[in-house]
Protein backbone atom coordinates (compact mmCIF):
# COMPACT_ATOMS: atom_id res chain seq x y z
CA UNK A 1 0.07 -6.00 8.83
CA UNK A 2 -2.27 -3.77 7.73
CA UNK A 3 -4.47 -1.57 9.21
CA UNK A 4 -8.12 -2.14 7.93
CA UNK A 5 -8.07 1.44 6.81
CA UNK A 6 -10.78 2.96 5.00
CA UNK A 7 -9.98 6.05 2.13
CA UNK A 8 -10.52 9.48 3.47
CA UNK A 9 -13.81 10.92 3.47
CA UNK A 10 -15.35 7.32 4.43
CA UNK A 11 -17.57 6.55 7.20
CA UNK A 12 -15.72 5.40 10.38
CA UNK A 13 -18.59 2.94 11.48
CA UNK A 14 -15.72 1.52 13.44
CA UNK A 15 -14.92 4.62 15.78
CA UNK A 16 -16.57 3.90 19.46
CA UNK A 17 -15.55 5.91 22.72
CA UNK A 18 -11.99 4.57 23.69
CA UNK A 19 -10.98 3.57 20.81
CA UNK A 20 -9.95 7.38 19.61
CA UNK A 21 -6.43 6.98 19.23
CA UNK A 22 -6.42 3.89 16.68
CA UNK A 23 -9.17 5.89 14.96
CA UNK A 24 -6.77 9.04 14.75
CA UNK A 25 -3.65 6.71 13.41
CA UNK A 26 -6.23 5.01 10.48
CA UNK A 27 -7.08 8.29 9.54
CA UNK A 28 -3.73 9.29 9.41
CA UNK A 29 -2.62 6.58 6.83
CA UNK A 30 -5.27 7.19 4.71
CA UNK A 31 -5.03 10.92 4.49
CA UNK A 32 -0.93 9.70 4.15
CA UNK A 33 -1.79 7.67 1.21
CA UNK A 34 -3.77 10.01 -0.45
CA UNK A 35 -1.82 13.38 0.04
CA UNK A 36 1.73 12.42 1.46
CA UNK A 37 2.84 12.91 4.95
CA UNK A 38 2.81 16.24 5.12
CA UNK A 39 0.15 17.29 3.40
CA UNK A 40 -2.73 17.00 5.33
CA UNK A 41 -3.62 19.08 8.47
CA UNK A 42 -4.57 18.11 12.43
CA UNK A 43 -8.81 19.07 11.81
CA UNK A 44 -8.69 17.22 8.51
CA UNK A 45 -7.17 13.97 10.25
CA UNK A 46 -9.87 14.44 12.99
CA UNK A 47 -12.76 15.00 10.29
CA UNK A 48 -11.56 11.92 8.60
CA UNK A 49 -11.79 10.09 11.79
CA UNK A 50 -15.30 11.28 11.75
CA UNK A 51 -14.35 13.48 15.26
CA UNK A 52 -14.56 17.44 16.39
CA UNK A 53 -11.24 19.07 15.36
CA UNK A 54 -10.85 19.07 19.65
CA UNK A 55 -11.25 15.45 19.96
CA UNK A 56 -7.62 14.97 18.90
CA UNK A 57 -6.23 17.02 21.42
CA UNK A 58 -6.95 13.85 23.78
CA UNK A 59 -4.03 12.33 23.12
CA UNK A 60 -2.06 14.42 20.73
CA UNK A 61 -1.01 17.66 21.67
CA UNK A 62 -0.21 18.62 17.63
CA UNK A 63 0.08 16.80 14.29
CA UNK A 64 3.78 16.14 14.69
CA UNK A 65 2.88 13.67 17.20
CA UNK A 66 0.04 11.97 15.81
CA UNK A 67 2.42 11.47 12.88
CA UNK A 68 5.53 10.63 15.44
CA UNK A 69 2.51 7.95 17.11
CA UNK A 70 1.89 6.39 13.32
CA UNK A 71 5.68 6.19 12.42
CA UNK A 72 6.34 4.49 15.68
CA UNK A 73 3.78 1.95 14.83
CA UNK A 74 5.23 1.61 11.34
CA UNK A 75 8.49 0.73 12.16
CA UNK A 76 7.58 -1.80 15.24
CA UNK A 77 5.64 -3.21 12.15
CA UNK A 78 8.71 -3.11 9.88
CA UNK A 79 10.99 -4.84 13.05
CA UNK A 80 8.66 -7.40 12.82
CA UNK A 81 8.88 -7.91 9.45
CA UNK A 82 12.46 -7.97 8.78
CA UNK A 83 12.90 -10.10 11.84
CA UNK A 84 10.68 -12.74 10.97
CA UNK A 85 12.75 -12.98 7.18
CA UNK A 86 15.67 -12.86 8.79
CA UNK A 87 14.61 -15.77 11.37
CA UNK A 88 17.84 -16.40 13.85
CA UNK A 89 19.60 -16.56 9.75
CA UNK A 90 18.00 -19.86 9.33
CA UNK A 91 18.86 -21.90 6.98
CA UNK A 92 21.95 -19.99 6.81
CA UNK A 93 22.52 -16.88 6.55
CA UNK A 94 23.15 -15.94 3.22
CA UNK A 95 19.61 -17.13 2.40
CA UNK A 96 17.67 -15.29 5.59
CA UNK A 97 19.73 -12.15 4.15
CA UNK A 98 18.56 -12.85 0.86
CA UNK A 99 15.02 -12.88 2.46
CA UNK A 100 15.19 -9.58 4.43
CA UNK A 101 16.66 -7.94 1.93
CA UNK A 102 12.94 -8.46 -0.03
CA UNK A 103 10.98 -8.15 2.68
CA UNK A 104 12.33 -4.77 2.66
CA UNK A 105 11.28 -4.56 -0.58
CA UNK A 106 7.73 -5.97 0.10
CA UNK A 107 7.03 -3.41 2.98
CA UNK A 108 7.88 -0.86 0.86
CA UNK A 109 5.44 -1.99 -1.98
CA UNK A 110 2.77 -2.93 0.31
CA UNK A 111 2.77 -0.66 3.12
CA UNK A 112 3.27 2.49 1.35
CA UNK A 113 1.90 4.94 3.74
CA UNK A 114 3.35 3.59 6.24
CA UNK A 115 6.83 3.39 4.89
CA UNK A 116 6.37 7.11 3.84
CA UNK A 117 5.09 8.15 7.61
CA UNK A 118 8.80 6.18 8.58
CA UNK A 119 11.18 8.03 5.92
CA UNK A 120 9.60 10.87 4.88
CA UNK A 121 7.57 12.61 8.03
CA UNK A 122 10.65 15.11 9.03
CA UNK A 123 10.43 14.29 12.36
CA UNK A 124 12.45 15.27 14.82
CA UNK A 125 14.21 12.56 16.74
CA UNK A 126 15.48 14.90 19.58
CA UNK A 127 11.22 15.44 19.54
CA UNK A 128 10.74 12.25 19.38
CA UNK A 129 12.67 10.19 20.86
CA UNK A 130 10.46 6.44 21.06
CA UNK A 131 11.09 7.27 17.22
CA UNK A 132 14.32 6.71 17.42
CA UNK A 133 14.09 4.08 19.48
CA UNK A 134 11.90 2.15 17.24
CA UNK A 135 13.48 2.84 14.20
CA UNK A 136 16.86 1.87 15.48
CA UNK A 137 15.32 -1.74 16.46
CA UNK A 138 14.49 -2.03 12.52
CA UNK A 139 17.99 -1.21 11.63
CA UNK A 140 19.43 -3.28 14.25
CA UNK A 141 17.49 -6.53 12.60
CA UNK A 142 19.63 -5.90 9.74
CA UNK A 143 22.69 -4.69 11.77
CA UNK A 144 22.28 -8.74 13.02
CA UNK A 145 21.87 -9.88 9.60
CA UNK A 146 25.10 -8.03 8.40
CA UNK A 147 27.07 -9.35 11.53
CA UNK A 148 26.25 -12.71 10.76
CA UNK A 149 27.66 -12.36 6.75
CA UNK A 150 30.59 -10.88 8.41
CA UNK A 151 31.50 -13.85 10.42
CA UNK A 152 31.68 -15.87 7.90
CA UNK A 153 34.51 -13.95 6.77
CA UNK A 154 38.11 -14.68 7.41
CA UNK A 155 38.78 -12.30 10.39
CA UNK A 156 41.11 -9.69 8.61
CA UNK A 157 38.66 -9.25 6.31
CA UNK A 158 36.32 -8.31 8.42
CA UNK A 159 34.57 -4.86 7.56
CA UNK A 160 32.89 -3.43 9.91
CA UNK A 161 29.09 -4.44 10.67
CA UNK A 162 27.79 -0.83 10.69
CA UNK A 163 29.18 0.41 7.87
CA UNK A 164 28.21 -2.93 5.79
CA UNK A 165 24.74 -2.78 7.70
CA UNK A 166 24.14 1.17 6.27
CA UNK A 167 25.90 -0.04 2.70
CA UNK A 168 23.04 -2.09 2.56
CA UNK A 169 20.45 -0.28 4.21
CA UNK A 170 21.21 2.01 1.13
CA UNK A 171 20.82 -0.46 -1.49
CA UNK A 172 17.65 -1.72 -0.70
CA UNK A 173 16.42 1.65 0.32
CA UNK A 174 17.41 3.28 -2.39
CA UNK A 175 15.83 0.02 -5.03
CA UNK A 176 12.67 0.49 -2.80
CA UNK A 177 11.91 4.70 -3.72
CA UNK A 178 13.26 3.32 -7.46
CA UNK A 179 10.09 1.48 -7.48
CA UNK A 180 7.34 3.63 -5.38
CA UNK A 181 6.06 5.71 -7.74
CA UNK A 182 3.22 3.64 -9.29
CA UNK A 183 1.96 5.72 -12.39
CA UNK A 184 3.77 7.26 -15.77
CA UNK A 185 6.27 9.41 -13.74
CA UNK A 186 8.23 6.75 -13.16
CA UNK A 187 11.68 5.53 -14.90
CA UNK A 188 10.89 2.37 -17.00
CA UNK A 189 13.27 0.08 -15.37
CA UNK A 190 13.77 -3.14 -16.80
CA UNK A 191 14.26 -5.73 -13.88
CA UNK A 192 12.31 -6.62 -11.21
CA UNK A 193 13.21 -4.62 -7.86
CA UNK A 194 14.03 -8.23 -6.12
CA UNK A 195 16.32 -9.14 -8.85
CA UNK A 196 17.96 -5.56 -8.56
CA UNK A 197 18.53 -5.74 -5.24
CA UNK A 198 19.41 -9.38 -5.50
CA UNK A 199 22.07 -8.23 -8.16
CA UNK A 200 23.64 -5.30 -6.25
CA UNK A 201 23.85 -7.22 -2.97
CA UNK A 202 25.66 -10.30 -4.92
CA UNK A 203 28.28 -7.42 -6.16
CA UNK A 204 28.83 -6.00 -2.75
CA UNK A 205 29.47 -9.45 -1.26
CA UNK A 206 31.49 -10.40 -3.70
CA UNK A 207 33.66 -7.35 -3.52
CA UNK A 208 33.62 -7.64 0.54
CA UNK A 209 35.01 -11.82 -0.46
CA UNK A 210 31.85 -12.81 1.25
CA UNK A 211 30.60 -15.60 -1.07
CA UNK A 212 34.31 -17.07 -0.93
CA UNK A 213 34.16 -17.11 2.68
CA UNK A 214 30.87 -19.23 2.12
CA UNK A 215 33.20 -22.13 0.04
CA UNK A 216 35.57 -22.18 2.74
C-alpha cells in the first residue's frame, strides 16, 4: 500500500525520464509527513523530487493539483482497503463490519500522510472533481456495509443507510484523529483505538436494535 517513499531531502536514485509524475506524488507524501499538507510549497516538492522548480509544471499546473493527484491516489488506496475488509460481508456481516471498521483504523495509523492529503488538504471539490469522485467510492464501501446491517433489521426499524453510514463514518473517524498524534501532545487514553471503536459501534447497534435483529 505504500509508496516506497524516501524522507525529504533524500536522493531520488529512482527518478528516470517518464516517470515524473510518480516522482512528484512520493515527494509529496514525504514533504506531507514531515510538514503537513499544507505546509510545503510547489519548488520544494520539485527539489525533493530532485527536479527544476519548472519540471512540475509538466503535469501540474499548481500545488493544489499535485495535492488533488496524491489525495486521489489515497483514497482509491483507502476503497481498496475498506473493500477488501468488508469482502461481499463475508462471513456475515456483522463480522466484515467489524473488520472495516479497523481497517479504517489501520489506514489511518499506517498511512498517515496519506490519510492527511485525504481529510485535511482543503481541496476544493467543485476544483476537483475526480476527488470527489474517489472519495465518494470510499464512503460508498461503507455506505454497502451499513445497508447490509440495516437489512437485517425488521423493516420499520429501518434507519436510513446514509445517515447510519455518516453516524459511523464519524465514529471511526473521529477514534482515528483521537489516536494520530504520536508524541506527548496527545490525550493519554486508556483503550486501544480498535476496542474504542469496537465499543461505540456495539452501542450504536444496539440502540438502532441491530444485534437483536441478528437473534432473530
Amino acid at each position: 500500500m505504500t509508496w516506497d517513499h524516501e524522507p525529504p531531502g533524500g536522493h531520488r536514485r529512482g527518478y528516470h525520464h517518464g516517470n515524473l509524475r510518480e516522482a512528484l506524488m512520493k515527494a509529496a507524501l514525504d514533504l506531507i509527513a514531515a510538514k503537513g499538507p499544507s505546509g510545503f510549497t510547489f519548488a520544494e516538492a520539485a527539489r525533493a523530487a530532485g527536479v527544476s522548480p519548472a519540471a512540475p509544471y509538466r503535469h501540474y499546473r499548481d500545488r493544489d493539483a499535485l495535492m488533488a493527484d496524491v489525495a486521489r491516489r489515497a483514497f482509491e488506496l483507502f476503497e481498496t482497503t475498506l473493500e477488501q475488509a468488508w469482502a461481499g460481508g463475508t462471513p456475515d456481516p456483522f463480522k466484515a463490519f467489524e473488520r472495516v471498521g479497523r481497517a479504517y483504523l489501520a489506514f489511518a495509523r499506517q498511512e498517515p500522510a496519506q490519510y492527511s492529503a485525504m481529510f485535511e488538504s482543503g481541496l476544493s471539490f467543485a476544483a476537483f472533481p475526480e476527488l470527489h469522485v474517489a472519495g465518494d467510492r470510499a464512503f460508498d464501501v461503507l455506505k454497502d456495509a451499513c445497508a447490509a446491517m440495516v437489512a437485517t433489521m425488521p423493516e420499520d426499524k429501518r434507519p436510513p443507510v446514509m445517515m447510519m453510514a455518516l453516524h459511523i463514518w464519524a465514529q471511526a473517524h473521529g477514534t482515528a484523529s483521537l489516536f494520530a498524534r504520536g508524541d506527548e501532545a496527545r490525550r493519554p487514553i486508556p483503550m486501544t483505538p480498535e476496542d474504542l471503536l469496537d465499543a461505540a459501534v456495539l452501542i450504536y447497534l444496539d440502540g438502532l436494535g441491530v444485534r437483536r435483529a441478528k437473534s432473530v
